[in-house]
Structures are given as structure tokens and as C-alpha cells.
PDB file of N, CA and C in Angstrom:
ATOM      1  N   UNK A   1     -10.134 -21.447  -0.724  1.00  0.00           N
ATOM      2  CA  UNK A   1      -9.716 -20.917  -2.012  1.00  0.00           C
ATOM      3  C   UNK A   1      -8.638 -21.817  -2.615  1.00  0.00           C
ATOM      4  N   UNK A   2      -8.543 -21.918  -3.633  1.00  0.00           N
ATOM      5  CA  UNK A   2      -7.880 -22.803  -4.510  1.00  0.00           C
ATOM      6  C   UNK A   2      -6.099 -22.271  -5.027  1.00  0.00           C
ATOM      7  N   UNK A   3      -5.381 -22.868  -4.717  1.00  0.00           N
ATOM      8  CA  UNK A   3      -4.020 -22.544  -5.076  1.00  0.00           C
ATOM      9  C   UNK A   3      -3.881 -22.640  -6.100  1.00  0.00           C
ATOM     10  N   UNK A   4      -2.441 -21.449  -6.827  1.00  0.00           N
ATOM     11  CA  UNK A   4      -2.093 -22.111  -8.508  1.00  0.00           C
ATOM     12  C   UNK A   4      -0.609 -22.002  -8.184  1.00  0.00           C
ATOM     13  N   UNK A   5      -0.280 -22.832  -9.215  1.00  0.00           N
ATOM     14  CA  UNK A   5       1.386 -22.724  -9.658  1.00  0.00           C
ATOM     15  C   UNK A   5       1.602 -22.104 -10.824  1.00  0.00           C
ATOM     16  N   UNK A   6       2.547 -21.650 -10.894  1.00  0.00           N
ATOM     17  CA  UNK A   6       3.828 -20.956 -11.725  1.00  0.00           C
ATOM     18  C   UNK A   6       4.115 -22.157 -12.773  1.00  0.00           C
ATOM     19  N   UNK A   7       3.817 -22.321 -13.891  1.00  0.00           N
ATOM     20  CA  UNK A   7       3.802 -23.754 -14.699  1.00  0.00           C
ATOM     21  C   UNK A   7       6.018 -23.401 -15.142  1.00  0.00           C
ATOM     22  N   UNK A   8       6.335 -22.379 -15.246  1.00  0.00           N
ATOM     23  CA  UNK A   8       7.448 -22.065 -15.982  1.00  0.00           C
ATOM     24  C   UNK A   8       8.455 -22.569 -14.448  1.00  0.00           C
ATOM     25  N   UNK A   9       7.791 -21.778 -13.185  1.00  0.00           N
ATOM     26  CA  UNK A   9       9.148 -21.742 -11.997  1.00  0.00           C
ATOM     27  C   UNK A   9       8.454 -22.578 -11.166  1.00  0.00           C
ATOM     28  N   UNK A  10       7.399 -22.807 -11.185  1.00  0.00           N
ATOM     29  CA  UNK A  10       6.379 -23.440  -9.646  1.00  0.00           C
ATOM     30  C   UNK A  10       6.350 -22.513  -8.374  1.00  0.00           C
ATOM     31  N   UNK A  11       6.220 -21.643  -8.828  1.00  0.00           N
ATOM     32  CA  UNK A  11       5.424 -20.640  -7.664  1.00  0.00           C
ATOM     33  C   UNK A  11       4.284 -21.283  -7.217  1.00  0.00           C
ATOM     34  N   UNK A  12       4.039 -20.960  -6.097  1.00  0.00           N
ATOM     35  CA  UNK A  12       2.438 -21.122  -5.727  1.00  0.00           C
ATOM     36  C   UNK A  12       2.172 -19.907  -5.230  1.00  0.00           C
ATOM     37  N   UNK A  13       1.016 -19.272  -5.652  1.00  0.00           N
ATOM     38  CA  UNK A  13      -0.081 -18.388  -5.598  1.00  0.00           C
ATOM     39  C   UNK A  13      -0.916 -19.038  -4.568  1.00  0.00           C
ATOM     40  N   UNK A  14      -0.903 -18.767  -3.090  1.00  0.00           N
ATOM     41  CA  UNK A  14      -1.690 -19.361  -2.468  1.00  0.00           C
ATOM     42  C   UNK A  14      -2.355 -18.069  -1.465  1.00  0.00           C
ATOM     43  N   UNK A  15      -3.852 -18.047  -2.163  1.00  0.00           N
ATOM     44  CA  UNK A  15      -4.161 -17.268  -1.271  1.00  0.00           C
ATOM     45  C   UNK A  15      -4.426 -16.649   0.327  1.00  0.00           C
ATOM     46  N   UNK A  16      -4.438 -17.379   1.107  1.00  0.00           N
ATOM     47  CA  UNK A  16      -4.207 -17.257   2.536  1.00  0.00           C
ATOM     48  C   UNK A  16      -3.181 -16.255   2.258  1.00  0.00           C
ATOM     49  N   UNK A  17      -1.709 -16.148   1.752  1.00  0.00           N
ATOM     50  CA  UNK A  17      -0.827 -15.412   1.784  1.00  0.00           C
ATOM     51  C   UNK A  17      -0.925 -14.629   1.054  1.00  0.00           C
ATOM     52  N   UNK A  18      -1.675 -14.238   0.055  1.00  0.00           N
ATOM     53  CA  UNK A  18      -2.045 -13.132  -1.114  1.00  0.00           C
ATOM     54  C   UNK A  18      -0.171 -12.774  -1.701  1.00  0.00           C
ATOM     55  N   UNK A  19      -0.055 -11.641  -2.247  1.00  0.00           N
ATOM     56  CA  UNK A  19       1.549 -11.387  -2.894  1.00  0.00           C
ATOM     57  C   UNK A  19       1.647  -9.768  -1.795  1.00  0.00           C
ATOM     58  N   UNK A  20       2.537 -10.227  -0.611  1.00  0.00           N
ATOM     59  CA  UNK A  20       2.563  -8.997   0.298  1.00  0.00           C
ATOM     60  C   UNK A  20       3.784  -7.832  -0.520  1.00  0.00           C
ATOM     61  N   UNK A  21       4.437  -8.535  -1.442  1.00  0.00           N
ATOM     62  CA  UNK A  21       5.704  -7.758  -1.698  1.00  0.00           C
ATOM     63  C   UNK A  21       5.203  -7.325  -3.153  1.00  0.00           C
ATOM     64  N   UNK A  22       4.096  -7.735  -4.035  1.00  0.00           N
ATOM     65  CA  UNK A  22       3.438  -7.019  -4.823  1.00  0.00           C
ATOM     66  C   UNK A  22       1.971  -6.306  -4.534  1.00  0.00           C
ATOM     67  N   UNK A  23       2.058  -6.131  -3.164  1.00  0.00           N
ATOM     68  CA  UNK A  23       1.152  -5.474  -3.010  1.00  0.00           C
ATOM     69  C   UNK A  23      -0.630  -6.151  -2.748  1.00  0.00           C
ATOM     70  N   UNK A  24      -0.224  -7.316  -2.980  1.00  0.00           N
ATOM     71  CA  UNK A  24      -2.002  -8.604  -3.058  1.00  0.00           C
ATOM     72  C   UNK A  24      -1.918  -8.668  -1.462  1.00  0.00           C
ATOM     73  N   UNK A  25      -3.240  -8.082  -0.693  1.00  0.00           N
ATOM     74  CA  UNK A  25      -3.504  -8.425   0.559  1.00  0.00           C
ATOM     75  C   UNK A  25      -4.101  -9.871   0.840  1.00  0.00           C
ATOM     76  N   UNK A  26      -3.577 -10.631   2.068  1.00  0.00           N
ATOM     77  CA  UNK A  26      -3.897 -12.338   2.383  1.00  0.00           C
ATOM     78  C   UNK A  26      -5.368 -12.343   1.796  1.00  0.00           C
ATOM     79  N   UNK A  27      -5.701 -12.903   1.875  1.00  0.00           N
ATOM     80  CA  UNK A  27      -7.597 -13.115   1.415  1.00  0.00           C
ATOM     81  C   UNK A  27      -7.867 -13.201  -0.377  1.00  0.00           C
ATOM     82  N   UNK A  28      -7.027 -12.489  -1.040  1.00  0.00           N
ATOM     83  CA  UNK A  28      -7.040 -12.351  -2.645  1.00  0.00           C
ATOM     84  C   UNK A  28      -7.138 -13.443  -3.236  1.00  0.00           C
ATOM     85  N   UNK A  29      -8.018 -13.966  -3.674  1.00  0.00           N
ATOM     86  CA  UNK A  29      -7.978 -14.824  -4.642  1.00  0.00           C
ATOM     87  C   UNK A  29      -7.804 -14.844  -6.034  1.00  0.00           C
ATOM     88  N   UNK A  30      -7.254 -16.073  -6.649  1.00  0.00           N
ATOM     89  CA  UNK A  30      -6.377 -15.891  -7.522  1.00  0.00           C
ATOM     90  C   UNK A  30      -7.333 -14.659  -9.037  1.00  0.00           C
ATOM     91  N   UNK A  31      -8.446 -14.977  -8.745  1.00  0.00           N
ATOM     92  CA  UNK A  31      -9.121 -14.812 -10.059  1.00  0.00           C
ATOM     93  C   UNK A  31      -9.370 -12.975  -9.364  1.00  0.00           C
ATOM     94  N   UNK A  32      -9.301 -13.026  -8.652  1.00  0.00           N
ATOM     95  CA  UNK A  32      -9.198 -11.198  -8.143  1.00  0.00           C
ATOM     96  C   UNK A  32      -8.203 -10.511  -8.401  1.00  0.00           C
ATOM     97  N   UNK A  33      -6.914 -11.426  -8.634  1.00  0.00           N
ATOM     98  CA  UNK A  33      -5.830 -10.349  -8.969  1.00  0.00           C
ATOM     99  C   UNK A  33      -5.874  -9.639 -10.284  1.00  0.00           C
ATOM    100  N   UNK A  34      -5.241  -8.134 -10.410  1.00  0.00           N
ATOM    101  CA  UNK A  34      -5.815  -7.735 -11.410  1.00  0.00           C
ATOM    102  C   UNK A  34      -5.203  -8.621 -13.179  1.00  0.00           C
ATOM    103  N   UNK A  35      -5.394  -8.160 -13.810  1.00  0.00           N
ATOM    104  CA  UNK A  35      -5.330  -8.868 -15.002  1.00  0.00           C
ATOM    105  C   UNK A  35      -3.584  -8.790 -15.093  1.00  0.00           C
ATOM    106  N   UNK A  36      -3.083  -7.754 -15.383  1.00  0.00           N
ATOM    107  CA  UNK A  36      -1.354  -7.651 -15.560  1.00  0.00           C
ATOM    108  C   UNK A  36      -0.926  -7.898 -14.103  1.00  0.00           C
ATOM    109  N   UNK A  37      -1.453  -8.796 -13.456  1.00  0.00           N
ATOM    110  CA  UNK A  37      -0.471  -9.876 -12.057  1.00  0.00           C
ATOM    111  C   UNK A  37       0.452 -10.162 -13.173  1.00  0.00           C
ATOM    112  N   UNK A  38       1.495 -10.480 -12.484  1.00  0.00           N
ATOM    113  CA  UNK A  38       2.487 -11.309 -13.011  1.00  0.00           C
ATOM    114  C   UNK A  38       3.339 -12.045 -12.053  1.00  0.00           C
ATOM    115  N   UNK A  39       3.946 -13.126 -12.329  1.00  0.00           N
ATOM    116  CA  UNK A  39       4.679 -13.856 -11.061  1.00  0.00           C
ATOM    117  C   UNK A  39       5.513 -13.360 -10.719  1.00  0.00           C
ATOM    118  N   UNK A  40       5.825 -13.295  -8.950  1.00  0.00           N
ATOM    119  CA  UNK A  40       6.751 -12.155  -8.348  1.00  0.00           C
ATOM    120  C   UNK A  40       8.316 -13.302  -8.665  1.00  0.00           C
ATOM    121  N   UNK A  41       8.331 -14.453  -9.019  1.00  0.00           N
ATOM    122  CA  UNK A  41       9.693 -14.619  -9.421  1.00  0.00           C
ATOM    123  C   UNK A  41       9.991 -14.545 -10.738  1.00  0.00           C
ATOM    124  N   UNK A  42       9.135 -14.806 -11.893  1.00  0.00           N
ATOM    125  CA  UNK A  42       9.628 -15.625 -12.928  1.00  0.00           C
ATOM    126  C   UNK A  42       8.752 -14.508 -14.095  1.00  0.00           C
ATOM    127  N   UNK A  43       8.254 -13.850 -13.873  1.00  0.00           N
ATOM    128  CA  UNK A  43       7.143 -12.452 -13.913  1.00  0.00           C
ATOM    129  C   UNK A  43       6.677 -12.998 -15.539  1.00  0.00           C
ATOM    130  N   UNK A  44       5.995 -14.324 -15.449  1.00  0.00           N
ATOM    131  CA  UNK A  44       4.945 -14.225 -16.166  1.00  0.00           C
ATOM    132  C   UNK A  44       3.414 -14.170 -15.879  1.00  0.00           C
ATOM    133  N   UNK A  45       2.813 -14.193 -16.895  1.00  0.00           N
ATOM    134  CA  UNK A  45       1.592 -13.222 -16.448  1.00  0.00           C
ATOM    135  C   UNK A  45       0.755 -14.712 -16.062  1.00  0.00           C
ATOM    136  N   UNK A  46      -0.360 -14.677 -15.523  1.00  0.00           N
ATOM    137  CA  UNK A  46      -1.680 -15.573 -14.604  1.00  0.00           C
ATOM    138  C   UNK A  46      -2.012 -16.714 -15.935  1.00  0.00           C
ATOM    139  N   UNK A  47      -1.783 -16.382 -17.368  1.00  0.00           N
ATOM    140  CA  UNK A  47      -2.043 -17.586 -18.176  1.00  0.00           C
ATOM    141  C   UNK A  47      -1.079 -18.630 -18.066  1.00  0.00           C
ATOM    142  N   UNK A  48      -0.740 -18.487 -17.398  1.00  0.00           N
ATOM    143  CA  UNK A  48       1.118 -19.139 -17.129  1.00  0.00           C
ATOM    144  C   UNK A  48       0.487 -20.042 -15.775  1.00  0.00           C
ATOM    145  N   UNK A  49      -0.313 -19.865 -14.977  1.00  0.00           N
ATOM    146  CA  UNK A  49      -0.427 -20.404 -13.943  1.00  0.00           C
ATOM    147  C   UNK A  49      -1.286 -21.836 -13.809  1.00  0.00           C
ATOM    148  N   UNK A  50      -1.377 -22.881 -12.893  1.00  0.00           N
ATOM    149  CA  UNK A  50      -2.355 -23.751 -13.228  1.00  0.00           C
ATOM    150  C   UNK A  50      -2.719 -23.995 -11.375  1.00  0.00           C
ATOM    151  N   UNK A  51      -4.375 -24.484 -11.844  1.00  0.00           N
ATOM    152  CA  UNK A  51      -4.410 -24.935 -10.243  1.00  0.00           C
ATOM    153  C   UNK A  51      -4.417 -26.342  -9.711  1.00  0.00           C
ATOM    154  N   UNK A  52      -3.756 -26.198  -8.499  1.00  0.00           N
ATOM    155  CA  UNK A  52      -3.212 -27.081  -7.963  1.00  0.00           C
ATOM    156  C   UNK A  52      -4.419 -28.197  -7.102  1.00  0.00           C
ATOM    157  N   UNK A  53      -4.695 -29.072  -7.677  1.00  0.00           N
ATOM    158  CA  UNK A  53      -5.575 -30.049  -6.830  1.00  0.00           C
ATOM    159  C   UNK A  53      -4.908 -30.318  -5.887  1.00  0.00           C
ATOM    160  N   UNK A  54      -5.463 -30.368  -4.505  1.00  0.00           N
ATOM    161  CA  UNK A  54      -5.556 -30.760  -3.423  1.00  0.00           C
ATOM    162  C   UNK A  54      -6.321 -32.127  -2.396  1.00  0.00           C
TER     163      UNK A  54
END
């Protein structure tokens, strides 16, 4: 599954770890979270995010 960043703070959204402290169980991928996700630091919403080539 494909990682994203936080374009505003650089979060990474990496799914292996899903968001345990918002509630996203490990396995979630990014496009599964529901629509009002928002980043658990910087709490903008998933249009805010970009993915990270590897």
C-alpha cells in the first residue's frame, strides 16, 4: 500500500500503521479512510495529502 504525506506538516499516513489514536485500524488504506479523515497533527483534511514515491 502506498504512503501519503501531510503537504502543510509532513505527516505520513502510512498504512501498515493505520491512525491508532484516531481510531484507523493497521491495514487501512489511505483511500479507505472515511472522507472527513483529517491529519492527527495539523488536522487538515486528505486533499492536503500527497503520495509518497518509493
Amino acid at each position: 500500500m502506498k504512503k501519503y504525506r501531510c503537504i502543510p506538516c509532513g505527516y505520513i499516513y502510512d498504512p501498515a500503521f493505520g491512525d491508532p489514536d484516531g481510531g484507523t485500524a493497521p491495514g487501512t488504506a489511505f483511500e479507505d479512510l472515511p472522507d472527513d479523515w483529517q491529519c492527527p497533527i495539523c488536522s487538515v483534511g486528505k486533499d492536503d495529502f500527497e503520495i509518497i514515491e518509493e
